[in-house]
N, C-alpha and C. Protein backbone atom coordinates (compact mmCIF):
# COMPACT_ATOMS: atom_id res chain seq x y z
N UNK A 1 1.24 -13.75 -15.80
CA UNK A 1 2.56 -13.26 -16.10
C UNK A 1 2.97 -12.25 -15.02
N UNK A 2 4.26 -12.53 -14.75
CA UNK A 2 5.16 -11.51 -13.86
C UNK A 2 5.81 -10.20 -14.25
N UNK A 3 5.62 -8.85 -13.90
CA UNK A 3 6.52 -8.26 -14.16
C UNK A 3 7.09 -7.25 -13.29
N UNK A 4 8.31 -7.31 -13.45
CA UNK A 4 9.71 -7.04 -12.46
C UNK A 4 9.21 -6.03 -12.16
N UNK A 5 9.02 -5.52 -10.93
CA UNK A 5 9.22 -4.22 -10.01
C UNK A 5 7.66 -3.32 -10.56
N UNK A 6 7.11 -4.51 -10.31
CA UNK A 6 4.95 -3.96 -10.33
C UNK A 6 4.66 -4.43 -9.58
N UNK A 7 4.09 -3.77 -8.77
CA UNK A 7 3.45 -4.00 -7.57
C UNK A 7 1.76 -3.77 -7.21
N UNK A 8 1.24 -5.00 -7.07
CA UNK A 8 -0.34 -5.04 -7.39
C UNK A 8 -0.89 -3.85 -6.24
N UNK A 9 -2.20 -3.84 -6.71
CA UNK A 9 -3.18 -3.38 -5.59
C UNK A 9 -3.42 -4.02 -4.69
N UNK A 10 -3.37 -5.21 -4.80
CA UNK A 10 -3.53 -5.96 -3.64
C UNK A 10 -2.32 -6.18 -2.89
N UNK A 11 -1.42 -6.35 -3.17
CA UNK A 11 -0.13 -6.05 -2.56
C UNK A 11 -0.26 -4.84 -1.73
N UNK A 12 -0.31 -3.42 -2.33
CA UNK A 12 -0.61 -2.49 -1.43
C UNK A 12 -1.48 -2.49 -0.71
N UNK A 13 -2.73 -3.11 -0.49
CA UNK A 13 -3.39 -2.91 0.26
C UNK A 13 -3.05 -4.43 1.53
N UNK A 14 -2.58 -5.03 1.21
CA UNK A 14 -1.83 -5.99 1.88
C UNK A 14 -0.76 -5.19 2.89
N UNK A 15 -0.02 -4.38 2.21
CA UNK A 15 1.23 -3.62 3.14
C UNK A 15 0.44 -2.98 4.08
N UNK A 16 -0.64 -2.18 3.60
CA UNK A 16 -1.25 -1.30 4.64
C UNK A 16 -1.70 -1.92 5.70
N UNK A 17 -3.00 -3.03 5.60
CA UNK A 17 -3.31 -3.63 6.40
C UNK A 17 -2.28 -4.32 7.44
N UNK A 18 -1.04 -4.77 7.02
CA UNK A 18 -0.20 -5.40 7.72
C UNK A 18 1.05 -4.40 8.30
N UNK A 19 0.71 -2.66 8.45
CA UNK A 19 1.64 -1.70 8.50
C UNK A 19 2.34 -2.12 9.84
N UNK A 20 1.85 -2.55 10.57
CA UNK A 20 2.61 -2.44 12.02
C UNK A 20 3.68 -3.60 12.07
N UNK A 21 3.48 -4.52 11.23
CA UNK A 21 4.13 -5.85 11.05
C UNK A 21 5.25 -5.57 9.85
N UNK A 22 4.89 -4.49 8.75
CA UNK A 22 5.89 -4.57 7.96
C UNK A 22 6.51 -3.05 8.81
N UNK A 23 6.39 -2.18 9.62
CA UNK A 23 6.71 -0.92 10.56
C UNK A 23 8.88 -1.82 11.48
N UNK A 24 7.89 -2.63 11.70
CA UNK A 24 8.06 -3.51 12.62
C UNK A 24 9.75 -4.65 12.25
N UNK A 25 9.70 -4.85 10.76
CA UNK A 25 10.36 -6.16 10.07
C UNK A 25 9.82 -6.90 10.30
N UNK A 26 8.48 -6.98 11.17
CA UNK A 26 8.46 -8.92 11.17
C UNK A 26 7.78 -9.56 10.16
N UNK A 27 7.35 -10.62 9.75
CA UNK A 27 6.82 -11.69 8.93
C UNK A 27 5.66 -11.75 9.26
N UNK A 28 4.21 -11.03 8.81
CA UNK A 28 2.91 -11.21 9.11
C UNK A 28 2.45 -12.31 9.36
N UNK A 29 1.84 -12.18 10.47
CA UNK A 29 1.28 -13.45 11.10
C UNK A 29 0.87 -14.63 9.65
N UNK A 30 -0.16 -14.13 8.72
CA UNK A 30 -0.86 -14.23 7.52
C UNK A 30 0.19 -14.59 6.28
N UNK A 31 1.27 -14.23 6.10
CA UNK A 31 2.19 -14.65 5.65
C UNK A 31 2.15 -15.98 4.96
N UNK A 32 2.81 -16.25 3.96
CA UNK A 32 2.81 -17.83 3.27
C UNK A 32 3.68 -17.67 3.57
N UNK A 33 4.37 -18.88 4.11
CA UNK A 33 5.79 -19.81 4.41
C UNK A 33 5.83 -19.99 3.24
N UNK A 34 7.53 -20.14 3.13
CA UNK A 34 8.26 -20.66 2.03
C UNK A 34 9.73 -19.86 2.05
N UNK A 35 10.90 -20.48 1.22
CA UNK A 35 12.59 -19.94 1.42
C UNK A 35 12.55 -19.52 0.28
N UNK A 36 11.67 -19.21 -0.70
CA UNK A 36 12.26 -18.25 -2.20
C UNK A 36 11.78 -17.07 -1.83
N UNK A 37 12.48 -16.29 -2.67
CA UNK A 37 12.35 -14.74 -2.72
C UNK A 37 13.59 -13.83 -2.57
N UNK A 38 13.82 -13.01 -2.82
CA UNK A 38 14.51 -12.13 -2.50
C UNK A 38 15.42 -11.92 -1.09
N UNK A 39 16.93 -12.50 -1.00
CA UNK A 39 17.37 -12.36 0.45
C UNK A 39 17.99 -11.15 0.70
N UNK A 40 18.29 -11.41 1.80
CA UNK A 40 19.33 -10.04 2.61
C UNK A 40 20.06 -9.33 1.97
N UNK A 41 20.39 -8.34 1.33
CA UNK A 41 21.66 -7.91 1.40
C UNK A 41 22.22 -6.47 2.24
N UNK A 42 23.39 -6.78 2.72
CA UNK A 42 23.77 -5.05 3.09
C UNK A 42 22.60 -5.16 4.29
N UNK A 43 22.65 -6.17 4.66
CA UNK A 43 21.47 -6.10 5.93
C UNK A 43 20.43 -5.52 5.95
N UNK A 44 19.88 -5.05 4.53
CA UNK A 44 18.47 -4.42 4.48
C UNK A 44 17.47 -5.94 3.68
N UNK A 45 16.02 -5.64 4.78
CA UNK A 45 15.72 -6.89 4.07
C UNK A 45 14.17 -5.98 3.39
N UNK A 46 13.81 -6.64 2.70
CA UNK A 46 12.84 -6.25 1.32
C UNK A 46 11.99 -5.94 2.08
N UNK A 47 11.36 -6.47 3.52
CA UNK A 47 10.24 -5.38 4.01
C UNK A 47 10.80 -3.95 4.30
N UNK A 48 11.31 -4.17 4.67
CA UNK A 48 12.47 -2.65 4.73
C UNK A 48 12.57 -1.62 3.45
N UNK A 49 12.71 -1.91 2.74
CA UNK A 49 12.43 -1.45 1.23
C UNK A 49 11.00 -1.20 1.13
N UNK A 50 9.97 -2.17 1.29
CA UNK A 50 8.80 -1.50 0.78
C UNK A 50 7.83 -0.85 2.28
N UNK A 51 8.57 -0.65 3.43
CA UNK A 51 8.02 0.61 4.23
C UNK A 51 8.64 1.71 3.87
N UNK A 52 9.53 1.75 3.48
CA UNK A 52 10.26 3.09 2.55
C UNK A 52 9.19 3.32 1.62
N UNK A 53 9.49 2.52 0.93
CA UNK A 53 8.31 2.81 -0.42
C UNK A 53 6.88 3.14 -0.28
N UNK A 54 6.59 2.74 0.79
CA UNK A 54 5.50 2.85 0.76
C UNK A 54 5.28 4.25 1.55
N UNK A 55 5.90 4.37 2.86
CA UNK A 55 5.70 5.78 3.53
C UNK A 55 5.65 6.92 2.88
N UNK A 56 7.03 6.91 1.40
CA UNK A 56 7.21 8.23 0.61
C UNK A 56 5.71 8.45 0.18
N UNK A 57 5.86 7.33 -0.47
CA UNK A 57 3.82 7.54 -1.48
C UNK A 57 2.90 7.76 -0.42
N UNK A 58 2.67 7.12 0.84
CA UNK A 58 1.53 7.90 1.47
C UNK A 58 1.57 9.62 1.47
N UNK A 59 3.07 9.93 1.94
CA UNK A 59 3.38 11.12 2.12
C UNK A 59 3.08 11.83 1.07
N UNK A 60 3.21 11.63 0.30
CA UNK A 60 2.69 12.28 -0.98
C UNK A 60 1.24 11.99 -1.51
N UNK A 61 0.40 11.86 -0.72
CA UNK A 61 -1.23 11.75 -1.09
C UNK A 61 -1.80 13.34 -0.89
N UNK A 62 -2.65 13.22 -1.52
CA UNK A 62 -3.78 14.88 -1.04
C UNK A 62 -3.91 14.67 0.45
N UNK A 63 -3.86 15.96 1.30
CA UNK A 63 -4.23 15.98 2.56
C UNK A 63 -5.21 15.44 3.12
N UNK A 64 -6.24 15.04 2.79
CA UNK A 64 -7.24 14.35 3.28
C UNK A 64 -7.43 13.09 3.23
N UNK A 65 -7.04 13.05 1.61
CA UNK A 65 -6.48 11.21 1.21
C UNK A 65 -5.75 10.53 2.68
N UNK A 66 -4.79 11.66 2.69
CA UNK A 66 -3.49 10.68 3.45
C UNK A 66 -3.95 10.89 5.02
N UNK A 67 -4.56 11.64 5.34
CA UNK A 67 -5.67 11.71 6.62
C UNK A 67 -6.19 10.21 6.78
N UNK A 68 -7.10 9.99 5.88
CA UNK A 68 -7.43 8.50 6.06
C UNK A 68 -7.57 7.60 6.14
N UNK A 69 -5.98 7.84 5.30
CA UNK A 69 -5.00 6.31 5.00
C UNK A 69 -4.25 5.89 6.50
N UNK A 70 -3.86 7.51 6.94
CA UNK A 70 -3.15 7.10 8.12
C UNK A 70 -3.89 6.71 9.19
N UNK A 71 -5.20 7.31 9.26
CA UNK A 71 -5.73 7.16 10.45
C UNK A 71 -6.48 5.38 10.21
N UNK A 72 -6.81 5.09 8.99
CA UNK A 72 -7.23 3.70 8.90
C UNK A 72 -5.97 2.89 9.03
N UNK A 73 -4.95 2.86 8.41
CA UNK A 73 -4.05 1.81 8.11
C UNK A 73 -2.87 2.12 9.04
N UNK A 74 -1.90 3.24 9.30
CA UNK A 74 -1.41 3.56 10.10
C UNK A 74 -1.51 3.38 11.48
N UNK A 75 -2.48 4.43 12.17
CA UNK A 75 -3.12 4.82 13.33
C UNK A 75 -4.19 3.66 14.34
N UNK A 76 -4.78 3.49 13.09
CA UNK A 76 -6.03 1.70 13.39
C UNK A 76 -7.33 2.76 13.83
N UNK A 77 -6.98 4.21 13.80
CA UNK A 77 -7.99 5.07 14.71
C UNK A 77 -9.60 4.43 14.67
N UNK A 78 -10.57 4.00 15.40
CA UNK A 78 -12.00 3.66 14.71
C UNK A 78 -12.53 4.58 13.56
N UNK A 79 -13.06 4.17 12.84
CA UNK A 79 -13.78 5.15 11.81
C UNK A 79 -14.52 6.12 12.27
N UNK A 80 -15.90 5.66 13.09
CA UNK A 80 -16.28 7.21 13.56
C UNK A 80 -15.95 7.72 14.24
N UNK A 81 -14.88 8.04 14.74
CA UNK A 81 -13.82 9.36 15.46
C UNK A 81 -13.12 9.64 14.30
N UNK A 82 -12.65 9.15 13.49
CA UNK A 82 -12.28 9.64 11.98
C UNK A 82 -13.11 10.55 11.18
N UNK A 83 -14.31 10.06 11.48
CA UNK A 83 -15.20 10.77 11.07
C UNK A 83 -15.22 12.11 11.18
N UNK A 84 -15.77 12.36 12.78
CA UNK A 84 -15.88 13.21 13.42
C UNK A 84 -14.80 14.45 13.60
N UNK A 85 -13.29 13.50 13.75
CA UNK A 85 -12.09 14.32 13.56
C UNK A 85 -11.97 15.35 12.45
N UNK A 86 -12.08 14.69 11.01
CA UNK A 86 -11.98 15.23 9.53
C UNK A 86 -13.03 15.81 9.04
N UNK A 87 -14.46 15.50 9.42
CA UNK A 87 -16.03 16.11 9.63
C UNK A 87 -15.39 15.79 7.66
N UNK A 88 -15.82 14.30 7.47
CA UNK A 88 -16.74 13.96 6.53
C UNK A 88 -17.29 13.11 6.67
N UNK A 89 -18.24 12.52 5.56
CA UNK A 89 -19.45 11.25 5.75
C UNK A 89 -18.24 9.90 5.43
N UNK A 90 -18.90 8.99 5.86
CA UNK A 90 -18.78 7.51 5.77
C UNK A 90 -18.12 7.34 4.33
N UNK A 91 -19.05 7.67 3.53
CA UNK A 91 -18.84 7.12 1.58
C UNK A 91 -17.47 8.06 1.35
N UNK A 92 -17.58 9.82 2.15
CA UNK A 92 -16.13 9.93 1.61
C UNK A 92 -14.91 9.52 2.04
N UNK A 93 -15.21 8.93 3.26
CA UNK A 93 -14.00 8.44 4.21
C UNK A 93 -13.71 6.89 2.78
N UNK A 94 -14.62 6.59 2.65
CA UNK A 94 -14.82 4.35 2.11
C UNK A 94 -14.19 5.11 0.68
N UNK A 95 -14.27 6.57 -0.22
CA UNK A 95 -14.08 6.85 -1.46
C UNK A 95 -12.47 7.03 -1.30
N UNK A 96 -11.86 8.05 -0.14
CA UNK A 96 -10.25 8.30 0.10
C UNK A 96 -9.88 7.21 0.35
N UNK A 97 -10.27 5.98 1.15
CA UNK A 97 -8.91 5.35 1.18
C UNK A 97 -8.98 4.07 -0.37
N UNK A 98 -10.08 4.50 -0.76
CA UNK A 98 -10.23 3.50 -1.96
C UNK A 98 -8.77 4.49 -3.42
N UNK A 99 -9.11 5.51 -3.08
CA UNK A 99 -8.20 6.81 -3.23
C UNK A 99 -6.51 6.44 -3.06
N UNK A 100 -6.69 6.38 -2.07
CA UNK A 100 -5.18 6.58 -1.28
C UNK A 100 -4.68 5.13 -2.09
N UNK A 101 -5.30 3.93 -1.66
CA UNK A 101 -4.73 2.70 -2.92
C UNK A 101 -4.54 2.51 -4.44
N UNK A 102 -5.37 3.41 -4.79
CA UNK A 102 -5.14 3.70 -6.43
C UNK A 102 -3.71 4.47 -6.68
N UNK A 103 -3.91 5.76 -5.57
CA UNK A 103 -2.37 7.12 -5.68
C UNK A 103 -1.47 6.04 -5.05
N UNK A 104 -1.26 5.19 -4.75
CA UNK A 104 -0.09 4.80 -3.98
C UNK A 104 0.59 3.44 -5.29
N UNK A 105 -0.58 2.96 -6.01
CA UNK A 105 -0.42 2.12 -6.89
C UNK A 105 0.34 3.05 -7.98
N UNK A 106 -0.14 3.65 -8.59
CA UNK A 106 -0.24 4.95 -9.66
C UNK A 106 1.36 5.42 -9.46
N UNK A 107 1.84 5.77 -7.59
CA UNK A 107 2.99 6.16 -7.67
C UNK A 107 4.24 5.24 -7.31
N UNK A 108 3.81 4.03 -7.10
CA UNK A 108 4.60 3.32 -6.98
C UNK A 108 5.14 2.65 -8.36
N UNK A 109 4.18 2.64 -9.46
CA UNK A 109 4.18 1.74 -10.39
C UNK A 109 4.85 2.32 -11.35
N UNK A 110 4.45 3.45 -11.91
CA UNK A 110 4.98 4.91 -12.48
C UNK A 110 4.47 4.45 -14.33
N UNK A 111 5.36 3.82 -15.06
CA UNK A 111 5.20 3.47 -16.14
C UNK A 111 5.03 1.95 -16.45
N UNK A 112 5.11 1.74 -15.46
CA UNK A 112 4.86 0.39 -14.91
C UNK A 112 3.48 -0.14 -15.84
N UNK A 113 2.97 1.10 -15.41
CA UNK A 113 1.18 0.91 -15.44
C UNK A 113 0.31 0.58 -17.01
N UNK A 114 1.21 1.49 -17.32
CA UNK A 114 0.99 1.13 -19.33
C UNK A 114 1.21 0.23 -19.73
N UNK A 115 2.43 -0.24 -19.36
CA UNK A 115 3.18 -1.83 -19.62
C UNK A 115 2.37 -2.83 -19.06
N UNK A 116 1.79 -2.80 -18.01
CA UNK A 116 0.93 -3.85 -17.75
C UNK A 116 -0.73 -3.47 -18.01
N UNK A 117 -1.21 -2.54 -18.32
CA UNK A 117 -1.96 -2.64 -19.36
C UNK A 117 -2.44 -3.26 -20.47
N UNK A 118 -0.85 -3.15 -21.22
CA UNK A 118 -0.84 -3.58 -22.48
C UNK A 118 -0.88 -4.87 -22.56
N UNK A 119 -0.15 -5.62 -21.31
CA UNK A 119 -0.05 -6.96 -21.30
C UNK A 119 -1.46 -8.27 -21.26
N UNK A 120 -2.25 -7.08 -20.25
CA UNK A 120 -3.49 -7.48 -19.99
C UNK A 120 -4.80 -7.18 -21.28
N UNK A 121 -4.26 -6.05 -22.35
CA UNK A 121 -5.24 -6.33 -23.03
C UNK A 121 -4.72 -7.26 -24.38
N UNK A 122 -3.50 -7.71 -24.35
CA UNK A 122 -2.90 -8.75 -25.03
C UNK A 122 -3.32 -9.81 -24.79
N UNK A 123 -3.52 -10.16 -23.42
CA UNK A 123 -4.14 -11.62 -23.12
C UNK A 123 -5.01 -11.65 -23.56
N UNK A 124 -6.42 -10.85 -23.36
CA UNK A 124 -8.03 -10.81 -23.59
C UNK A 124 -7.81 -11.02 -24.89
């Protein structure tokens, strides 16, 4: 089941990985072809909308969170100069950006999150 204006985790972590491409407007290489979805209007097109969306919510992570989000998903920086930069270990770098996708879900979704909760323990 679908519901209007929820946006998965995997979706977000899809935007991130593909930041320079949705930065950008273009159509990720990785992309499924196909003409449904959501078109133009007012000349803003829906990747456009969710780099908005998505930049506010990084911006709004804990300082360190969003340290690692940017420097992984943003920046592309290698990890150990990330490391070294922020002087933490590996597991807390692999724990923030596991972090940064939960806060970005959490604030994107808002009440979203209960509602599809409920939906999912309806199915089971």
């Amino acid at each position: 089941m679908r519901l209007e204006g929820y946006v998965s985790k995997k979706a977000i972590r899809y935007w991130l990985e593909n930041y320079e491409s949705l930065a950008a407007g273009d159509k990720p290489i990785d992309a499924i072809p196909g003409n449904s979805g959501p078109k133009e209007y007012d000349g803003i097109r829906m990747s456009q909308l969710n780099k908005v969306m998505l930049d506010k919510a990084i911006e709004d992570l804990p300082d360190e969170i969003k340290a690692c989000c940017k420097a992984r998903w943003i920046y592309r920086v290698p990890r150990n100069k990330t490391l070294k930069i922020i002087g933490i270990t590996r597991n807390q770098y692999d724990y923030n950006c596991r972090q940064a996708v939960d806060l970005i879900h959490d604030e994107l979704n808002g009440s979203m999150i209960g509602v599809r909760k409920l939906l999912d323990k309806i199915r089971s």
